[in-house]
Protein backbone atom coordinates (compact mmCIF):
# COMPACT_ATOMS: atom_id res chain seq x y z
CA UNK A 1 5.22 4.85 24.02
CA UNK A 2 3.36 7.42 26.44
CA UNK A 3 0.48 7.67 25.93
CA UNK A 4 0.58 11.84 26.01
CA UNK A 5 2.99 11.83 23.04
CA UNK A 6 0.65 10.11 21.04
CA UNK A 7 -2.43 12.30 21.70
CA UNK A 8 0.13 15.37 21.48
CA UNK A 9 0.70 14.23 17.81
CA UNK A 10 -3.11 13.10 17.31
CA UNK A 11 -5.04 14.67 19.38
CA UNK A 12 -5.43 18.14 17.76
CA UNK A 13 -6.66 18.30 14.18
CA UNK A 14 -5.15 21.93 14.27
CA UNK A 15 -1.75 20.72 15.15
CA UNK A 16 -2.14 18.10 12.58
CA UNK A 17 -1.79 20.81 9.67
CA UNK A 18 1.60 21.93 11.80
CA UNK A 19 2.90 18.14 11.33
CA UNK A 20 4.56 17.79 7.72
CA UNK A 21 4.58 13.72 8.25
CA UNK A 22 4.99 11.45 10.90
CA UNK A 23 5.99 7.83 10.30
CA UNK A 24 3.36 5.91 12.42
CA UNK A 25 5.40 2.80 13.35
CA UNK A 26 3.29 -1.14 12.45
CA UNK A 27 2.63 -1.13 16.20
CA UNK A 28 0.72 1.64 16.69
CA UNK A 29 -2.22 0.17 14.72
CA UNK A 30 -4.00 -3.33 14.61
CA UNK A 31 -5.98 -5.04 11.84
CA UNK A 32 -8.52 -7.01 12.80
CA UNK A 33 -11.63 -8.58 10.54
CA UNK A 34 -14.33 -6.08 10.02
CA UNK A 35 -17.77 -6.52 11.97
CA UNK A 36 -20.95 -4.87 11.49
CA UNK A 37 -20.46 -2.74 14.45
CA UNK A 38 -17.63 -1.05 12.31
CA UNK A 39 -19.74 -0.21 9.16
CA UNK A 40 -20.60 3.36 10.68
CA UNK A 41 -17.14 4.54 11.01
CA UNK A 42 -15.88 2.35 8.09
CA UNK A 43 -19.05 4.51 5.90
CA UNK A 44 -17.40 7.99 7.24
CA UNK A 45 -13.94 7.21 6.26
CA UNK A 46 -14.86 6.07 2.50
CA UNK A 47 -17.31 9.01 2.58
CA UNK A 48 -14.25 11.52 3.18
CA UNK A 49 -11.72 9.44 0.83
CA UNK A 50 -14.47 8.83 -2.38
CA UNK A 51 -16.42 10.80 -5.03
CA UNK A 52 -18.13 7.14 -5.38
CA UNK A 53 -18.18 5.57 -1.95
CA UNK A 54 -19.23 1.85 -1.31
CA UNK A 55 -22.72 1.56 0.56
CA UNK A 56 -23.50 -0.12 3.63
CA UNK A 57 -24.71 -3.18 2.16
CA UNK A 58 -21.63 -3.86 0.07
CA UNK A 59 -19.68 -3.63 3.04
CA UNK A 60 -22.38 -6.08 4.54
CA UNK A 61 -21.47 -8.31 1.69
CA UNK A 62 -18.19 -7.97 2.32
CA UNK A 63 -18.20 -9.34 5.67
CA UNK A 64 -20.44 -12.33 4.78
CA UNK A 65 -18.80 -13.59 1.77
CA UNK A 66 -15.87 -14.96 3.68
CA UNK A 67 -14.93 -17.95 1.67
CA UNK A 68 -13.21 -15.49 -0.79
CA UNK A 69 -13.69 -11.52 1.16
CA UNK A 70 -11.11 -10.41 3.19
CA UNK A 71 -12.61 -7.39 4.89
CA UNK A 72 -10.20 -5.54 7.46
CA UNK A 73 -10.76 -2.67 9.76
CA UNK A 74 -6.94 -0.81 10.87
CA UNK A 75 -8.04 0.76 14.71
CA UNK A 76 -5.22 2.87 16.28
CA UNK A 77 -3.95 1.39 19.47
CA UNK A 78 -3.91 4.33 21.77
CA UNK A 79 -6.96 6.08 20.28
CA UNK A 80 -8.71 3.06 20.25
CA UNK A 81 -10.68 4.08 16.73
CA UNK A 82 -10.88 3.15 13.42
CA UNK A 83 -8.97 4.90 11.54
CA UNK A 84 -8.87 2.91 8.12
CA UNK A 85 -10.15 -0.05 5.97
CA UNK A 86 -8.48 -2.50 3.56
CA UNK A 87 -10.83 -5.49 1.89
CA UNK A 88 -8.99 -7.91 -0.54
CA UNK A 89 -10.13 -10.99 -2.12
CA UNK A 90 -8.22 -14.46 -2.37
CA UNK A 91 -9.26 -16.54 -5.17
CA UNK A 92 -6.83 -19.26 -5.52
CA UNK A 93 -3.55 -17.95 -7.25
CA UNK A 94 -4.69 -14.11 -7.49
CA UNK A 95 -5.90 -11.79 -4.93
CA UNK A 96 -7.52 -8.42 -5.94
CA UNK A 97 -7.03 -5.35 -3.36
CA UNK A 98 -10.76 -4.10 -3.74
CA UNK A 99 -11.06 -1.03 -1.56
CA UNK A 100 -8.31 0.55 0.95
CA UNK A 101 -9.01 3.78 2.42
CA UNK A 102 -7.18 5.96 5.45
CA UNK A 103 -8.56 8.38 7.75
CA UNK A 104 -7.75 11.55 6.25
CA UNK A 105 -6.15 12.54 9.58
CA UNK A 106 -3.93 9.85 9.53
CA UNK A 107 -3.00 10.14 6.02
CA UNK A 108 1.16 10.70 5.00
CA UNK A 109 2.36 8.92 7.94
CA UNK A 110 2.93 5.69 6.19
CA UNK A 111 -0.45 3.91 7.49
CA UNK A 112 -1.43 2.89 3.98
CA UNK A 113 1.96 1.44 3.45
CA UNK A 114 2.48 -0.57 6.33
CA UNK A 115 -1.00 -2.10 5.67
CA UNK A 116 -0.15 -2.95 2.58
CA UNK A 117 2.86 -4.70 3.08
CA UNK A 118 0.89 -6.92 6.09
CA UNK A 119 -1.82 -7.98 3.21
CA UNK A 120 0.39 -8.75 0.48
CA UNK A 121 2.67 -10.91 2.94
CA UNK A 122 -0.71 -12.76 3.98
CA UNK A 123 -1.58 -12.91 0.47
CA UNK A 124 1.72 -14.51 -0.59
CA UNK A 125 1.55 -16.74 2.31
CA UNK A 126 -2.60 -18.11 1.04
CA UNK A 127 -0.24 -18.76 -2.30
CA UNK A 128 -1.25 -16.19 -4.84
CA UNK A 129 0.86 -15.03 -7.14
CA UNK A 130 -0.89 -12.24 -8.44
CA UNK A 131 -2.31 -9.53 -6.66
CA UNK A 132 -4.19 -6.53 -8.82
CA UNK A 133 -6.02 -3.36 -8.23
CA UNK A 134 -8.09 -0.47 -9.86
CA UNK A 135 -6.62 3.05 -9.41
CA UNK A 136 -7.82 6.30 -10.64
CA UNK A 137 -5.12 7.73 -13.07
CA UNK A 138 -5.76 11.50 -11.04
CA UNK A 139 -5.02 9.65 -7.60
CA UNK A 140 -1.13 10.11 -7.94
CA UNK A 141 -0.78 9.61 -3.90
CA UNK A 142 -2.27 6.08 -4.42
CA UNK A 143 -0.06 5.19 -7.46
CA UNK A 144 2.90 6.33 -5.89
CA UNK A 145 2.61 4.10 -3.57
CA UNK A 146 1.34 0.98 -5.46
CA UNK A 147 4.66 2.19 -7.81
CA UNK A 148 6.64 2.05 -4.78
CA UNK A 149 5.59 -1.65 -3.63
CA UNK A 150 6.14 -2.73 -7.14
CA UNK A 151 2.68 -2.67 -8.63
CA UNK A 152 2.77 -1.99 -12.21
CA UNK A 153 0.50 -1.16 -14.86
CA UNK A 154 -1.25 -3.81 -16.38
CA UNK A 155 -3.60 -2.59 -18.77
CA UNK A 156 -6.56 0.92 -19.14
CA UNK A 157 -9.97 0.05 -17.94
CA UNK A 158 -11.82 2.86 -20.12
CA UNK A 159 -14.26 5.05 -18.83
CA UNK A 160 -14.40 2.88 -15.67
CA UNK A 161 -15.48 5.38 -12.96
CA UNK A 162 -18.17 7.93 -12.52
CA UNK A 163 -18.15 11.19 -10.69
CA UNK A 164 -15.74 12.18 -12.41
CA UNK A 165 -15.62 10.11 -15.38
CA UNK A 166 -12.18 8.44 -15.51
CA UNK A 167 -10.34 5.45 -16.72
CA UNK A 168 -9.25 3.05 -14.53
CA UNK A 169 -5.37 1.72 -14.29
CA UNK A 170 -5.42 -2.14 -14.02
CA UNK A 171 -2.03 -2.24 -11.45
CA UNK A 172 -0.81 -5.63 -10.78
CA UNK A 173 2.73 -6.82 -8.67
CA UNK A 174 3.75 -10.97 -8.79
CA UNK A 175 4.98 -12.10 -5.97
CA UNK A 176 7.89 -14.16 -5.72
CA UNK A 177 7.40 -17.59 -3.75
């Protein structure tokens, strides 16, 4: 792709509001496994997607436990930035995504999505067969697209979050070997 289309769709936050959504395509991003260096911009992004965000040092935690952590940074290719965050644990047979969060400048362009269907394949493939989350019931963009890769409900996690107080929805999917 040239690399003027791609900073004619990305480059101007004003145009952004123009754009309805764009489908960014798997290649135009990379995952790699978060590094300190990344905390600063990884801090920003859950500052503008959370009431609650995580603090430095859990994301410091997160890099270090790596026995069971799987902390990920998703960096656009041409912009060469971070522009999201996924961390998921393995544990044997079950995985729990713990935090995911997009750039809201590159949200509705199917970002979140594609990630997600890159960590549940590597999940499936460290053979777990469970994979759950925590979702905030008010957060319909999230659950429609945990509904849409098959997550279900599981159970109510009551009064779970702060700031607002909420419940949380246990969401789980079972992958198929």
């Amino acid at each position: 792709m040239p690399k003027n289309w791609s900073l004619s769709i990305f480059g101007s936050l004003k145009r952004r509001k123009d754009i309805k959504r764009v489908k960014i395509l798997p290649d135009f991003f990379i995952m790699r496994r978060m590094e300190e260096e990344d905390i600063s911009s990884v801090i920003e992004i859950e500052r503008l997607s959370y009431p609650n965000p995580w603090r430095d040092m859990t994301f410091r935690g997160e890099i270090y436990n790596q026995p069971v952590s799987f902390p990920f940074v998703i960096v656009h290719k041409y912009q060469k930035k971070i522009i999201g965050h996924i961390i998921f644990w393995c544990i044997k047979e079950r995985a729990q995504i713990n935090n995911i969060a997009i750039h809201p400048d590159f949200r509705r362009m199917g970002v979140a999505e594609a990630v997600m269907h890159k960590v549940l394949d590597q999940i499936k493939k460290a053979g777990s067969e469970l994979v759950t989350l925590e979702v905030r019931p008010s957060n319909v963009a999230a659950r429609s697209l945990y509904e849409k890769l098959g997550f279900e409900v599981l159970w109510v996690r009551q009064n779970y979050y702060s700031n607002p107080r909420e419940d949380a929805l246990i969401m789980g999917k079972f992958l198929s070997q």
